[in-house]
Protein backbone atom coordinates (compact mmCIF):
# COMPACT_ATOMS: atom_id res chain seq x y z
CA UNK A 1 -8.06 -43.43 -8.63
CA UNK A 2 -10.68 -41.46 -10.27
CA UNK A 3 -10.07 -37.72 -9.94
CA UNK A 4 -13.86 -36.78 -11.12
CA UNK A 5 -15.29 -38.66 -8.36
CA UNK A 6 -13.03 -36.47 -5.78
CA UNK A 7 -14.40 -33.33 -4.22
CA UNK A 8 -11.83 -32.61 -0.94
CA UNK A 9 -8.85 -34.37 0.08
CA UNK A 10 -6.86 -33.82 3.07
CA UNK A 11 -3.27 -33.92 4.09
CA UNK A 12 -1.82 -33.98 7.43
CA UNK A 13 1.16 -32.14 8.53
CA UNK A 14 3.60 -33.78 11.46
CA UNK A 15 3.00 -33.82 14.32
CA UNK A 16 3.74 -31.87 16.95
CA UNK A 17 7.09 -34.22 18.00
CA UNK A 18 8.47 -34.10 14.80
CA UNK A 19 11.93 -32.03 14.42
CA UNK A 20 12.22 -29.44 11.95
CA UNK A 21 14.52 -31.83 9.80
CA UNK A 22 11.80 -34.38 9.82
CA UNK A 23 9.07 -31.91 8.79
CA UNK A 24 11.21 -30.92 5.64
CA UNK A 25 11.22 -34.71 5.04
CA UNK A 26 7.35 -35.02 5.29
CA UNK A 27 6.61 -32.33 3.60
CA UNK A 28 9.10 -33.50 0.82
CA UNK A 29 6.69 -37.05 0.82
CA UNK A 30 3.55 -34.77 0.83
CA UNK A 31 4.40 -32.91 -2.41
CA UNK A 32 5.88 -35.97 -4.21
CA UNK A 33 2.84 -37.53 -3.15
CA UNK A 34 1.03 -34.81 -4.56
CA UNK A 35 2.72 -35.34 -8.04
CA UNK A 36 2.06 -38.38 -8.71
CA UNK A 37 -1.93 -38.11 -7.76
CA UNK A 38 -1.62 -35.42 -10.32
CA UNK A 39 0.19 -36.62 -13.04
CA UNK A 40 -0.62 -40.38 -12.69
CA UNK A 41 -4.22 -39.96 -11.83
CA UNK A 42 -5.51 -36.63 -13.12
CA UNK A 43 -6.39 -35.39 -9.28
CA UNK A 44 -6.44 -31.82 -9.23
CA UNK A 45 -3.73 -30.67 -6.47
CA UNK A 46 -6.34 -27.92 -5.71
CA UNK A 47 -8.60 -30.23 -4.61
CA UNK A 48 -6.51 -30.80 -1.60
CA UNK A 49 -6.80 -29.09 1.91
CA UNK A 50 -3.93 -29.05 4.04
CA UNK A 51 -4.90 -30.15 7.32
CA UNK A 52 -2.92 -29.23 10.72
CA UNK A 53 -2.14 -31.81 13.50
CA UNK A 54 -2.45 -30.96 16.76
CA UNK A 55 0.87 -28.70 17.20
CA UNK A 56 3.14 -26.67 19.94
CA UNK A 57 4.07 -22.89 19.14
CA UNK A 58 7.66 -24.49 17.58
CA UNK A 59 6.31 -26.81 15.36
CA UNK A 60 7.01 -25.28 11.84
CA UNK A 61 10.06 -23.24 13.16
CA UNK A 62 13.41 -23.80 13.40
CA UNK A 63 14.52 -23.99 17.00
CA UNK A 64 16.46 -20.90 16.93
CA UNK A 65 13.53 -18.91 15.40
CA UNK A 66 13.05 -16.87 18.37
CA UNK A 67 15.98 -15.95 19.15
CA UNK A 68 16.89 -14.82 15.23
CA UNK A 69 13.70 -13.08 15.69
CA UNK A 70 14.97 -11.52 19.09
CA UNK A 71 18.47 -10.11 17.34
CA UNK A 72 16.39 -8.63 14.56
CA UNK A 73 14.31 -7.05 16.69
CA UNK A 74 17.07 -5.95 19.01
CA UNK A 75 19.13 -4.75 16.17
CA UNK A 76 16.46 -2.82 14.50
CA UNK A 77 15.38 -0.63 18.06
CA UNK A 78 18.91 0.40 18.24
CA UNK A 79 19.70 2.37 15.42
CA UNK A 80 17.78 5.24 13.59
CA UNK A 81 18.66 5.02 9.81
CA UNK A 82 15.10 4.83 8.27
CA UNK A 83 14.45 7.73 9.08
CA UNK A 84 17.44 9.65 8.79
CA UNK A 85 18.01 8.18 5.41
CA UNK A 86 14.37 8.80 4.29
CA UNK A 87 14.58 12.48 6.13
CA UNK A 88 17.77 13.04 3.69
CA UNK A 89 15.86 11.60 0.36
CA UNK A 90 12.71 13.34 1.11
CA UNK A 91 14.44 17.00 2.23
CA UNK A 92 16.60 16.95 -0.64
CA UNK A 93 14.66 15.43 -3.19
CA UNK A 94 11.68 16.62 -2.36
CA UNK A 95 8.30 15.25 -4.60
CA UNK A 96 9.00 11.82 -6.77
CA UNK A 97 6.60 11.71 -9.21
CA UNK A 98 6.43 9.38 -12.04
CA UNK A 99 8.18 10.97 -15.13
CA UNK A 100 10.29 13.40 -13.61
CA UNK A 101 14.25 13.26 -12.78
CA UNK A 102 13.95 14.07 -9.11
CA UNK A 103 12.38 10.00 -8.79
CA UNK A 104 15.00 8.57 -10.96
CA UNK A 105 17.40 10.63 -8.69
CA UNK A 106 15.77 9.33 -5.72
CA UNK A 107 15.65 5.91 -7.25
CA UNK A 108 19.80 6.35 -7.88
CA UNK A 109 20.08 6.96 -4.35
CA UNK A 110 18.20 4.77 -2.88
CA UNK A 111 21.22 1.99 -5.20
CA UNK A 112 23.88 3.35 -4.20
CA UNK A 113 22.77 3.48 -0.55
CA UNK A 114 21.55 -0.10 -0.95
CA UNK A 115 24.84 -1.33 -2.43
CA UNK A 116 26.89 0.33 0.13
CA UNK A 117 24.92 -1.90 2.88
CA UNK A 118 26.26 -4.89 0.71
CA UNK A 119 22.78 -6.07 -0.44
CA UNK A 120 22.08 -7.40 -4.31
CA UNK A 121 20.85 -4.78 -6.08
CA UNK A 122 18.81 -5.20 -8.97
CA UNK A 123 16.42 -2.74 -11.11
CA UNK A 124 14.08 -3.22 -13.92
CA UNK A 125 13.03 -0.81 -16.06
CA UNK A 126 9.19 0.18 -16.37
CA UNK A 127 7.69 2.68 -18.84
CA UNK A 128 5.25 5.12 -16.54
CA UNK A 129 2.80 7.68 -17.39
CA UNK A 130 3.79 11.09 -17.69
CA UNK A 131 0.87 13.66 -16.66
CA UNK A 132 1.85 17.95 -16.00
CA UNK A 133 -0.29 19.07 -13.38
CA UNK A 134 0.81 22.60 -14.84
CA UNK A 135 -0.09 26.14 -13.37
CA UNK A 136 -3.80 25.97 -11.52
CA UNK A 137 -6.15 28.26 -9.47
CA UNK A 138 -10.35 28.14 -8.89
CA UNK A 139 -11.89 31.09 -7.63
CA UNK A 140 -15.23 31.31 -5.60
CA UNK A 141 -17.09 35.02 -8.01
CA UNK A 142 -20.39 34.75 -6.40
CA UNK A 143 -22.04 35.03 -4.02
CA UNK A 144 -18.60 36.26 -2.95
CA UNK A 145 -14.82 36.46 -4.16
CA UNK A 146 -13.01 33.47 -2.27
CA UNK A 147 -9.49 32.32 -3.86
CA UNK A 148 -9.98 28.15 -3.21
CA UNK A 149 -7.19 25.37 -2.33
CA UNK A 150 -7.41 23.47 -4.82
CA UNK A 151 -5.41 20.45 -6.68
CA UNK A 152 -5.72 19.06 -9.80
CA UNK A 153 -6.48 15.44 -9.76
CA UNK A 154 -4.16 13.15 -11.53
CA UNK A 155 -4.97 12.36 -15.23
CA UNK A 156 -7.32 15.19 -15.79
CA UNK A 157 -7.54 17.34 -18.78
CA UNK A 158 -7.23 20.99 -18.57
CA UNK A 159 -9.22 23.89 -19.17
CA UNK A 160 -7.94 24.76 -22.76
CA UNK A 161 -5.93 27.91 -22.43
CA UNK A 162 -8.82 29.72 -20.85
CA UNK A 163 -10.44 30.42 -17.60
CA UNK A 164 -13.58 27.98 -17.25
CA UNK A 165 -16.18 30.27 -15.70
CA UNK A 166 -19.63 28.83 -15.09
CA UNK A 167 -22.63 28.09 -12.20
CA UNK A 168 -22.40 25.51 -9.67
CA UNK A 169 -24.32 22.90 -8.10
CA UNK A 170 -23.75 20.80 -5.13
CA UNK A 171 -24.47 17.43 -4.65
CA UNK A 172 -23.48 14.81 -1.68
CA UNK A 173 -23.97 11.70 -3.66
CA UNK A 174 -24.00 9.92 -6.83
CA UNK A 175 -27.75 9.03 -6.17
CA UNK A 176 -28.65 12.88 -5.53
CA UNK A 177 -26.62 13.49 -8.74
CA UNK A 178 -28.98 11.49 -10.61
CA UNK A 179 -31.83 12.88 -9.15
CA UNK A 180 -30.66 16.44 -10.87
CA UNK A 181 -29.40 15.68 -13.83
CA UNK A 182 -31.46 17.74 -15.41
CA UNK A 183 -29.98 20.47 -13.45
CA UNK A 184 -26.59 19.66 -14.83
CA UNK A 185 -25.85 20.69 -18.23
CA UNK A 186 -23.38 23.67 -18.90
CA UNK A 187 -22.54 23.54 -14.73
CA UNK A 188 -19.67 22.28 -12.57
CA UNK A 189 -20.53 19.71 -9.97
CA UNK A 190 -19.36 19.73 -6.69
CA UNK A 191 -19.23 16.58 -4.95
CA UNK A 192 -19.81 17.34 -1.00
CA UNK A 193 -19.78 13.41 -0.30
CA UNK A 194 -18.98 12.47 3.52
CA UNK A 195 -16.15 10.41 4.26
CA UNK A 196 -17.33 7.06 5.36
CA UNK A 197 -14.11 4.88 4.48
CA UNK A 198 -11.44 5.14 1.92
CA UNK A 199 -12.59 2.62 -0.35
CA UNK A 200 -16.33 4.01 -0.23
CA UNK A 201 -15.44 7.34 -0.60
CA UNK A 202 -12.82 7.34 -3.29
CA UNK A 203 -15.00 6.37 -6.02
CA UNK A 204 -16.13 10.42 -6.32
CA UNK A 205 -12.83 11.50 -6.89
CA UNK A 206 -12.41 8.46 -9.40
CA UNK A 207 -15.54 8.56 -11.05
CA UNK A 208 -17.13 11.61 -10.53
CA UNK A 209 -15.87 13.58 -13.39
CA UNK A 210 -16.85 11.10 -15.55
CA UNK A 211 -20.29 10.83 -14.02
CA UNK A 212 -21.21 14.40 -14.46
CA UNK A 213 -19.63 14.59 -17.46
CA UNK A 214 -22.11 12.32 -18.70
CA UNK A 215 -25.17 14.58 -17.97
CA UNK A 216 -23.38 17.64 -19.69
CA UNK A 217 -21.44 18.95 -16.68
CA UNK A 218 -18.44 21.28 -17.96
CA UNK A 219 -15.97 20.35 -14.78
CA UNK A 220 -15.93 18.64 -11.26
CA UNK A 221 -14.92 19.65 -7.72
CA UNK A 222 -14.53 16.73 -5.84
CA UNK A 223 -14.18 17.17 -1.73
CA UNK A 224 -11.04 15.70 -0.90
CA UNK A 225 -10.97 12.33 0.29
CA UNK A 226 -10.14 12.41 3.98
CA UNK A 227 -11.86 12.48 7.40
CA UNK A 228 -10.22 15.64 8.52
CA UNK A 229 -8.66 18.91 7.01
CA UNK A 230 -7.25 21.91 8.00
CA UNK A 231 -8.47 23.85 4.36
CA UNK A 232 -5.24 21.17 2.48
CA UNK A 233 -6.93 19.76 -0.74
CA UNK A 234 -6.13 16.27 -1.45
CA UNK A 235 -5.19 15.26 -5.24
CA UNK A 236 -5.01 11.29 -6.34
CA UNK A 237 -6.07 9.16 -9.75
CA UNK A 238 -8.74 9.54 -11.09
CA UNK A 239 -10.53 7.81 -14.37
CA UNK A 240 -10.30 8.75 -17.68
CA UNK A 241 -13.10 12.13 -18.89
CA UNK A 242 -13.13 15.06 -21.04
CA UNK A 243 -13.59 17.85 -18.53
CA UNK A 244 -11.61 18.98 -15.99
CA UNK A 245 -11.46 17.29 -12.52
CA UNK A 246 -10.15 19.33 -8.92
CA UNK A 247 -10.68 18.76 -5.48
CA UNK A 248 -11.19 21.01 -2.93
CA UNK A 249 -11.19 21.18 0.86
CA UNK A 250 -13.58 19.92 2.94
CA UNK A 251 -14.48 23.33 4.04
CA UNK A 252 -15.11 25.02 1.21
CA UNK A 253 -17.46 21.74 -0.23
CA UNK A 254 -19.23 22.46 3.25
CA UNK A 255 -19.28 26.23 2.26
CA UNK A 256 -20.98 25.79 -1.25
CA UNK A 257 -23.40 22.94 0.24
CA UNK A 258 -24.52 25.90 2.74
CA UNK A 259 -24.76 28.02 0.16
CA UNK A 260 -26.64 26.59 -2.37
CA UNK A 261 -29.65 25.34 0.65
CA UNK A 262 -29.59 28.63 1.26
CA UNK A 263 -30.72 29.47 -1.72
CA UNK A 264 -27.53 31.66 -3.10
CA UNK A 265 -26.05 30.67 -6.85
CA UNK A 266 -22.74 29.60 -7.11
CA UNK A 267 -20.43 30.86 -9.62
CA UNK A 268 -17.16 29.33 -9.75
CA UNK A 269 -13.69 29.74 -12.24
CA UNK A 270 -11.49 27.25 -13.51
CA UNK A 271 -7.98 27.37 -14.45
CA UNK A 272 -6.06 24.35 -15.38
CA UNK A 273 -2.99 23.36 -17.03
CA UNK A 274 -2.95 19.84 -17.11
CA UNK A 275 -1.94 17.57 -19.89
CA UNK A 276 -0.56 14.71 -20.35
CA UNK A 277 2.87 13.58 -21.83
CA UNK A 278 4.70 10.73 -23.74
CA UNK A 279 5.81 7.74 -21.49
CA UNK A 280 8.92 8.27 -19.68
CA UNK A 281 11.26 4.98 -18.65
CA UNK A 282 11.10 4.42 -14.53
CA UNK A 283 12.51 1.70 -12.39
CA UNK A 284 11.92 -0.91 -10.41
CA UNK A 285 14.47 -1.97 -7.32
CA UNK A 286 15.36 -5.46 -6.26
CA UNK A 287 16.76 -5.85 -3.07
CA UNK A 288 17.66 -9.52 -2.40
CA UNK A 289 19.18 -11.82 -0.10
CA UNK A 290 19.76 -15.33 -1.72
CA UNK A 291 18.01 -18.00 0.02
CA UNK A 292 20.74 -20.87 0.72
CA UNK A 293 18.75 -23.64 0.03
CA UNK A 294 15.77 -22.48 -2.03
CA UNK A 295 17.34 -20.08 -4.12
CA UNK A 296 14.22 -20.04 -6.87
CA UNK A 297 11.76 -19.75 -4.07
CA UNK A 298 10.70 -15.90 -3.01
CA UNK A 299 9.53 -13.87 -0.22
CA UNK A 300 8.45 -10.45 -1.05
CA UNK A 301 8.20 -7.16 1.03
CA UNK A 302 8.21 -3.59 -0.71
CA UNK A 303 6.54 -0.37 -1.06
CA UNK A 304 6.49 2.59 -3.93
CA UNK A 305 9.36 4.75 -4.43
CA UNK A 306 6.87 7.63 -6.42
CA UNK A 307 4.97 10.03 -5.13
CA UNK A 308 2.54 13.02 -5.99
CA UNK A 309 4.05 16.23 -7.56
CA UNK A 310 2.90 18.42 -4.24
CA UNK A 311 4.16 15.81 -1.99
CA UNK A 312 7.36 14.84 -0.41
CA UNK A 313 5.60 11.68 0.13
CA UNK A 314 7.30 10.92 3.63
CA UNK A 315 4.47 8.35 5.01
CA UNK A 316 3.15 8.31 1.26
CA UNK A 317 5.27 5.51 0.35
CA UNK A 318 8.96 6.71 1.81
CA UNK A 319 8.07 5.26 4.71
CA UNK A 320 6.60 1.44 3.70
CA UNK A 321 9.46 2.05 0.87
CA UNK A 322 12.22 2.34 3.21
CA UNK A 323 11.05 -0.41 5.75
CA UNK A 324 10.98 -2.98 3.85
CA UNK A 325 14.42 -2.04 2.72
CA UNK A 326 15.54 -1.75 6.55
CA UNK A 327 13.96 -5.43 6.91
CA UNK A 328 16.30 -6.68 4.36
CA UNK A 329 19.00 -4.48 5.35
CA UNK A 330 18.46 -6.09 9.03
CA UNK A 331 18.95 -9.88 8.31
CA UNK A 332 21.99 -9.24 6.05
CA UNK A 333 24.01 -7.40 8.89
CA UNK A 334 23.13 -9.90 10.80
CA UNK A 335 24.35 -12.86 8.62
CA UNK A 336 21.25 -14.41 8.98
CA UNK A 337 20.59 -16.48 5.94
CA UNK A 338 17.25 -17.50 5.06
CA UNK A 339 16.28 -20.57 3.28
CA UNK A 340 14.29 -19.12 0.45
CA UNK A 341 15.36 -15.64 -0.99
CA UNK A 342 13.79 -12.68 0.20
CA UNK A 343 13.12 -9.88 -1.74
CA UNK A 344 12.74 -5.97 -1.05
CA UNK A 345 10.80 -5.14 -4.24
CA UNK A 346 10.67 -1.27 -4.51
CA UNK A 347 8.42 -0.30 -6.59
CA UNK A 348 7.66 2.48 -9.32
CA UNK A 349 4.28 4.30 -10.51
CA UNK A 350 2.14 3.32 -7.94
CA UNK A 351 0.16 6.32 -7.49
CA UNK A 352 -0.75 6.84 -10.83
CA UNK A 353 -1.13 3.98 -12.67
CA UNK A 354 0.71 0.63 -10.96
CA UNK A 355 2.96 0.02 -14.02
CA UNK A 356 5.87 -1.47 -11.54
CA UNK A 357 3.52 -3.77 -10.06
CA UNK A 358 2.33 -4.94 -12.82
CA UNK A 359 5.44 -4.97 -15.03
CA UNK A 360 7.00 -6.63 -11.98
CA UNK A 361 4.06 -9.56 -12.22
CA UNK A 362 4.47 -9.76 -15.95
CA UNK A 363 8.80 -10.19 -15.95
CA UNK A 364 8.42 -12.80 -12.97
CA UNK A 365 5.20 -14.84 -14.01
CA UNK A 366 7.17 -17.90 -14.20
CA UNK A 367 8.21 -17.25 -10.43
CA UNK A 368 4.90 -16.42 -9.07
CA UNK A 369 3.69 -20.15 -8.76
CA UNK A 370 7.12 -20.03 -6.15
CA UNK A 371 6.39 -16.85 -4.50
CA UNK A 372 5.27 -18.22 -1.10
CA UNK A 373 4.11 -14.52 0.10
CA UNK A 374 3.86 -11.04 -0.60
CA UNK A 375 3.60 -8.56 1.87
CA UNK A 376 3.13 -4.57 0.96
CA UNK A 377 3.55 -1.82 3.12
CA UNK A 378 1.49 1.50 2.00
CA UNK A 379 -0.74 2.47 5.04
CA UNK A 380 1.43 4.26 6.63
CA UNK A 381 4.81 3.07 9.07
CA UNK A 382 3.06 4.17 12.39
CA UNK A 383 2.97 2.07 15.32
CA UNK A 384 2.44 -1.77 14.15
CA UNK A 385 0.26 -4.21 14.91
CA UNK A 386 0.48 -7.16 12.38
CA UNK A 387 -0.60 -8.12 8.99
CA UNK A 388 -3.61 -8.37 6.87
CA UNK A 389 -4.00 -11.72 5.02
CA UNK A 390 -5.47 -12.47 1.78
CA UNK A 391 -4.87 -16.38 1.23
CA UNK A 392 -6.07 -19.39 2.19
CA UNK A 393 -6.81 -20.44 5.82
CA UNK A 394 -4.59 -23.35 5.87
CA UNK A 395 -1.38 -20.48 5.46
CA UNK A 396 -3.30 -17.92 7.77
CA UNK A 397 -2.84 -20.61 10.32
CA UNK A 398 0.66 -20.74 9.80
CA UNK A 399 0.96 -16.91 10.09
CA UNK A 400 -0.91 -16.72 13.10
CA UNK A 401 1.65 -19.21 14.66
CA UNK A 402 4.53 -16.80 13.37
CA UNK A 403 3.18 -13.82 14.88
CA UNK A 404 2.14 -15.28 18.18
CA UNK A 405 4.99 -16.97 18.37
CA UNK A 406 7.79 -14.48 17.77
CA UNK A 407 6.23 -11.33 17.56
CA UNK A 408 3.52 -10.59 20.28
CA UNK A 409 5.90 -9.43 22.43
CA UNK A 410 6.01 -6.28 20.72
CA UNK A 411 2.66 -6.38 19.47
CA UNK A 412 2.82 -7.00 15.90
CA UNK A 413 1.72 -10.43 15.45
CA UNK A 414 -1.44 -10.00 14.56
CA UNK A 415 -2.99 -11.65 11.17
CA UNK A 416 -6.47 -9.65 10.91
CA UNK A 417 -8.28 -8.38 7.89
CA UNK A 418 -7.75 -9.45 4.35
CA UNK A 419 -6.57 -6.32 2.24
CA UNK A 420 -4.11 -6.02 0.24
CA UNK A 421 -1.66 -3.04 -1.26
CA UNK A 422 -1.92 -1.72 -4.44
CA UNK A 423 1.01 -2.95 -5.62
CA UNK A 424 0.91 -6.33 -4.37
CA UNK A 425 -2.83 -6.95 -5.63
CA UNK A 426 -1.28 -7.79 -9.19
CA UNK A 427 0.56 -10.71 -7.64
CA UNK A 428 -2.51 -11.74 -5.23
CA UNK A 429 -4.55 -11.83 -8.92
CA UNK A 430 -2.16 -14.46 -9.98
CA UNK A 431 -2.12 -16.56 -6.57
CA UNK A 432 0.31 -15.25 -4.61
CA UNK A 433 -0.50 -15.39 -0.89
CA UNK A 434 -0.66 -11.42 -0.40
CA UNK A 435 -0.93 -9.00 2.82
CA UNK A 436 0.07 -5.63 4.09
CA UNK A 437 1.36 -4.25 7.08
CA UNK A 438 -1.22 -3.16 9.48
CA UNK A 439 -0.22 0.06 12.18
CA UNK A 440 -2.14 2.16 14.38
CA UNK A 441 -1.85 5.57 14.45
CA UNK A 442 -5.27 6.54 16.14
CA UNK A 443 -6.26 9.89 16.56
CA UNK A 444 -8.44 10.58 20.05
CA UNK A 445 -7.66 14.32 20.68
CA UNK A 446 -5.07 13.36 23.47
CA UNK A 447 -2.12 15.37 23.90
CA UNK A 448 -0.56 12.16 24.42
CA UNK A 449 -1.30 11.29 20.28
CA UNK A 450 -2.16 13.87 18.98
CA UNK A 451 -0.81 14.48 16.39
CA UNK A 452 1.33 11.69 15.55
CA UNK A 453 3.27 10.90 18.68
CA UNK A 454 4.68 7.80 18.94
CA UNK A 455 3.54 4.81 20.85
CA UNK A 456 5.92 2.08 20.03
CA UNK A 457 6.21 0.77 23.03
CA UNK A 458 4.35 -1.62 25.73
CA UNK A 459 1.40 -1.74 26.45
CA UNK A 460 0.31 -1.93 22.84
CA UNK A 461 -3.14 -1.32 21.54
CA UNK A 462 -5.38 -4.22 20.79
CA UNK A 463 -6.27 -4.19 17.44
CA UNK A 464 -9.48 -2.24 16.26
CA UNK A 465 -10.16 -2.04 12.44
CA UNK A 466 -12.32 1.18 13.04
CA UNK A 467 -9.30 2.37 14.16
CA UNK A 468 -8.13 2.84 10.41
CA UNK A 469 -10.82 5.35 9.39
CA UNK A 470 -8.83 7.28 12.34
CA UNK A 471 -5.85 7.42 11.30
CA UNK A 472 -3.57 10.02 11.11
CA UNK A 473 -2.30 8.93 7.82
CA UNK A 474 -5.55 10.14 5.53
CA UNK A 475 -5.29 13.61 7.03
CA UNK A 476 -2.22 13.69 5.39
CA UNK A 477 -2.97 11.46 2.31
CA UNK A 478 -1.83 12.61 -1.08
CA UNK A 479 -1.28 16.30 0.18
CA UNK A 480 1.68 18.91 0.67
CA UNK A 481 1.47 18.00 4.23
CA UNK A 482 2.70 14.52 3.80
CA UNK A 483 6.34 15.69 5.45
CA UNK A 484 8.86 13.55 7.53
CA UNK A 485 8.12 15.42 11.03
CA UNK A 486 4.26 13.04 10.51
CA UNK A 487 6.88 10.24 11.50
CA UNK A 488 8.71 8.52 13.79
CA UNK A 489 12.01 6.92 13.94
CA UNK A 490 11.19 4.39 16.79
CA UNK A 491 8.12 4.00 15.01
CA UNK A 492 10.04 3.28 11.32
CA UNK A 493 12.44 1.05 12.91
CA UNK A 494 9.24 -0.85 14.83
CA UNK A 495 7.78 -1.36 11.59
CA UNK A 496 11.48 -2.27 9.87
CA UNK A 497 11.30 -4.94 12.85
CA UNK A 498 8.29 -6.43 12.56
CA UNK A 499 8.20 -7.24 8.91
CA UNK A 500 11.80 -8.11 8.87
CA UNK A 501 10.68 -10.85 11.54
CA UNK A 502 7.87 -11.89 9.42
CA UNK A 503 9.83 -12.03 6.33
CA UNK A 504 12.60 -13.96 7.73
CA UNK A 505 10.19 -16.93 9.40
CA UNK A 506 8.07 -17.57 6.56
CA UNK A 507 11.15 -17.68 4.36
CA UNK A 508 12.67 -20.32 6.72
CA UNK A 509 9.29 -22.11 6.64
CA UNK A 510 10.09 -25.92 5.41
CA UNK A 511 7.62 -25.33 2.83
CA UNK A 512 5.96 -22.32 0.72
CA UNK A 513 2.78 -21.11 2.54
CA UNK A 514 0.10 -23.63 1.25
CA UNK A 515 -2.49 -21.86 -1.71
């Protein structure tokens, strides 16, 4: 057979009468078959698309599926530990931020708790960044005296010792920017930007310092990245640049932009602290269940264990931290044992600079080719409604099957979107099938949900992606605020459920989700 000449080849799963032993079987033939067009013939296995019979909900899953599904579920309603174990970490620990000893306490605790429930318990060590936020202030001096709220972003410099004082000018945009930059020199910038979406609006607090630095700005004020504020500045990463980098709340941005069309000068002062450290060693945590057939094959779930200085990090990543934990925590108690091993991967440094993810992508590289999925959970653990999906169609199919099969009756089986966490993005780069956990947690001005009140429970809300940009989890984003009373327990264990269900299907799968 001449591989050249081939452009697409297709492969048909059973059909829809076959048992679940006969599938493993076919799909056994399928891959040898694969194998030897490869090795024998030089056809590219990529070249392949896997194609789906005709098939009944049950088709890929075992026949007790739903009801293993049902007792995880079940078991995970009835009990409340997320979040009284992550209302213990986070009101006794308080902020885990990469460097310091209250994360590797956290991360010692979260072990020992882990061990206790009789999981394998694994950690890896990972060198993180180590950056002081150090004592801060910004004052409004003209045209009146206004003490700001104000947060250092992470990475910045400082402001050498002294108190920065200088004239200010406003800009909304990196195009109006531009457009004054010969206004710039000796000034700070403040960035008044509106928030459109996360991933639109983020790029001023990563790149804005940077930016003005480059037409002689001496510092930035970046308007914190969320749709709503009650005068809380939001900090977070931002890229590498010689002058000092803040933000401030939306308010006061408003205030200046006012201000300044009014005519009035700005004049603004700067104190910052902020340097930067040696590496310090983090962790890491593995939380495993062997699988009892595929023991070399993987399932992942997991979250980030850190969080920033002024936050106790509650939704910002206790929550997605602690359930995926719960998910694992759930099938072991059960006895349920999964086919392939699944994996809780906790991760460390994900707020300011990913070095678990990607030291977790480096030690396993010669596992990735038999990770058949990654899911991430770092949107928040309000009320869920599926997963997002970045993979091929052929395994989105499969997904959808999963959710509508076994989780729709508590409305998280929905596969929509294709993003992807942080943290899981380094394994997505090297071909894992990747998603995240998708919840709803919109905010209308009801009493009913507002503020975060829980609705986990029928009739569920269809799915609406503008729903995200009104979320309750980006008014508390990377702030002070980010406290366990933003959460729910029914909520945490819904969430704990769902993925916990998702896990434990595609790990029982007769084959890893097709690439």
């Amino acid at each position: 057979m001449d591989g050249s000449r081939l452009q697409q080849h297709s492969l048909t799963l059973p059909p829809a009468h076959s048992t679940h032993v006969e599938i493993v079987e076919n799909m056994k033939m399928v891959v040898s078959l694969l194998l030897v067009l490869f090795l024998h013939h030089g056809v590219p296995i990529s070249s392949f698309s896997l194609q789906m019979a005709p098939f009944e909900d049950f088709q890929l899953l075992a026949p007790d599926a739903k009801e293993d599904a049902d007792r995880i579920i079940r078991s995970a309603m009835n009990t409340t530990i997320v979040y009284d174990r992550l209302a213990y970490m986070t009101d006794t620990i308080g902020p885990r931020f990469s460097g310091t000893p209250a994360l590797e306490q956290a991360i010692d605790w979260i072990v020992a708790r882990a061990q206790e429930d009789g999981i394998i318990v694994k950690t890896e060590n990972v060198m993180v960044p180590r950056w002081v936020r150090g004592r801060e202030f910004a004052n409004l001096i003209a045209p009146r005296r206004k003490s700001l709220r104000m947060l250092g972003l992470g990475g910045s410099v400082g402001t050498g010792g002294t108190t920065l004082r200088a004239e200010a000018i406003v800009v909304s945009s990196f195009v109006e920017l531009d457009r004054q930059k010969e206004n710039i020199r000796g000034k700070i910038v403040v960035y008044n930007q509106e928030f459109v979406s996360y991933s639109e609006t983020v790029v001023y607090r990563g790149y804005g310092a940077s930016r003005a630095e480059a037409y002689g700005a001496v510092a930035a004020l970046v308007r914190s990245i969320t749709p709503f504020g009650i005068q809380t500045p939001h900090t977070g990463s931002m890229h590498s640049s010689n002058i000092p980098a803040a933000s401030i709340t939306i308010e006061d941005a408003m205030m200046f932009a006012r201000m300044q069309a009014r005519g009035q000068t700005l004049q603004i002062e700067l104190y910052m602290e902020a340097h930067a450290l040696l590496d310090a060693q983090s962790r890491n945590i593995i939380l495993e269940i062997p699988g009892c057939t595929y023991s070399d094959e993987y399932v992942i779930v997991g979250g980030h264990t850190d969080s920033w200085d002024i936050a106790d990090g509650a939704m910002d990543d206790g929550g997605g931290a602690f359930v995926s934990w719960e998910a694992v925590r759930l099938i072991h108690a059960l006895g349920l044992r999964p086919l392939r091993t699944i994996r809780a991967v906790l991760w460390t440094n994900e707020e300011n600079g990913a070095r678990g993810a990607e030291s977790y992508a480096d030690n396993h590289a010669s596992e990735l080719i038999r990770h058949s999925i990654a899911l991430e959970s770092d949107v928040g653990t309000f009320s869920p409604n599926g997963i997002s999906f970045a993979g091929s169609s052929d395994a989105r199919r499969i997904l959808e099957l999963i959710g509508g099969s076994l989780l729709s009756e508590i409305g998280s089986g929905n596969v929509s979107g294709v993003s992807v966490g942080e943290d899981v993005s380094f394994l997505n780069a090297n071909g894992v099938p990747s998603g995240s956990l998708n919840v709803e947690d919109v905010r209308c001005g009801s009493d009913d949900n507002n503020p975060c009140l829980p609705y986990s429970h029928a009739p569920y809300p269809a799915f609406d992606e503008d729903n995200f940009l009104k979320s309750g989890y980006f008014w508390y984003h990377h702030t002070a605020a980010d406290t366990i009373d933003k959460l729910s327990s029914r909520q945490l264990q819904h969430c704990a459920a769902t993925l916990g269900v998702w896990v434990y299907a595609i790990a029982n799968l007769p084959f890893l989700l097709p690439r």
